[in-house]
Protein backbone atom coordinates (compact mmCIF):
# COMPACT_ATOMS: atom_id res chain seq x y z
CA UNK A 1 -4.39 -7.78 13.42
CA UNK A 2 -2.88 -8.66 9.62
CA UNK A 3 0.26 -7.59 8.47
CA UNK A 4 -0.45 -7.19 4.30
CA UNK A 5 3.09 -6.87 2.41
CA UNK A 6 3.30 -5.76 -1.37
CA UNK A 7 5.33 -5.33 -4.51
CA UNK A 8 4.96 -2.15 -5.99
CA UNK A 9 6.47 -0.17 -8.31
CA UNK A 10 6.28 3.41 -6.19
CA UNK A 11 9.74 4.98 -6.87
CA UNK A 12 9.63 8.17 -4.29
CA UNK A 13 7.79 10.40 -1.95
CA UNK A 14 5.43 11.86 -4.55
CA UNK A 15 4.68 8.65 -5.52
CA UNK A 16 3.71 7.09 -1.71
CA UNK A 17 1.57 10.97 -1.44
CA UNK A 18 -0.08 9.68 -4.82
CA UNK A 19 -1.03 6.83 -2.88
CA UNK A 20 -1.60 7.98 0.47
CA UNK A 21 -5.41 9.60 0.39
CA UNK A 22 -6.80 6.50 -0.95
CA UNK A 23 -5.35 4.67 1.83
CA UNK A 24 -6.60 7.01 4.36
CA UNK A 25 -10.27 6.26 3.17
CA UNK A 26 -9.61 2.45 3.85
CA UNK A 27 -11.06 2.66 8.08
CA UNK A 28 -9.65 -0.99 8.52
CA UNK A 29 -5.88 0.33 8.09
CA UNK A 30 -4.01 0.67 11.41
CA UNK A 31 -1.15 2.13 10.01
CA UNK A 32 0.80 1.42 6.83
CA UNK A 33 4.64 2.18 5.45
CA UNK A 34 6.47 2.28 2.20
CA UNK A 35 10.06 0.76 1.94
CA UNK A 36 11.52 2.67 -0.65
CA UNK A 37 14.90 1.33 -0.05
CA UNK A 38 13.89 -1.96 -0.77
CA UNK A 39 14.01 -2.84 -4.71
CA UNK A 40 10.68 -4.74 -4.46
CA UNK A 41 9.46 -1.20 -2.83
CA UNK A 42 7.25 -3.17 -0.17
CA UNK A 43 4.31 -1.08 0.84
CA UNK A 44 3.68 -2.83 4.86
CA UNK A 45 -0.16 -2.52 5.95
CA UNK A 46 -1.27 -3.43 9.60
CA UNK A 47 -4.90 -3.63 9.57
CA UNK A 48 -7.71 -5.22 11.15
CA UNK A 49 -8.69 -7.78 8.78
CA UNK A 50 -7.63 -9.39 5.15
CA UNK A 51 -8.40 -6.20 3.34
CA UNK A 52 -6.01 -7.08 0.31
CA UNK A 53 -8.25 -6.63 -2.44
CA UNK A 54 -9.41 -3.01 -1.30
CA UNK A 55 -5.60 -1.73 -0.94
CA UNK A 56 -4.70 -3.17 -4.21
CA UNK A 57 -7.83 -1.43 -6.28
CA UNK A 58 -6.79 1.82 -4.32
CA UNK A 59 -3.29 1.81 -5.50
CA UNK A 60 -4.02 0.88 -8.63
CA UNK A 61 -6.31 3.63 -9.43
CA UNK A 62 -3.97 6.07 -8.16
CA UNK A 63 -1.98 4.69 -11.18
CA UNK A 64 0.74 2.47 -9.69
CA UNK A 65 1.13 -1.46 -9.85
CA UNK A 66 1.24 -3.60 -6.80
CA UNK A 67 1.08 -7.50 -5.76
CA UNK A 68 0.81 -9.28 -3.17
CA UNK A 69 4.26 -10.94 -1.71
């Protein structure tokens, strides 16, 4: 199991539901969370393998930025 942690720039709940059916379509995903609180607004992925690239491209074309911490 990985543990994938990134910057984003997701500001509130409509913004994470932006993001969310995008990550549903990504079958390696275990579970994910958004830290809103936190100003780097760390989206948290547990999934089964180094799937970086895919969650960044799926984020990204829901119109958001993100990076890898």
């Amino acid at each position: 199991m990985e543990t994938l942690r990134f910057k984003t720039n997701l500001k509130c709940g409509g913004c994470v539901n932006a993001i969310t059916p995008g990550l549903k379509n990504i079958e390696s995903i275990e579970n994910w969370a958004v830290d809103l609180a936190d100003p780097d607004k760390v989206l948290e992925i547990s999934a089964q393998e180094d799937i970086s690239e895919t969650v960044m491209d799926s984020v990204k074309k829901a119109g958001y930025q993100i990076s890898r911490l």
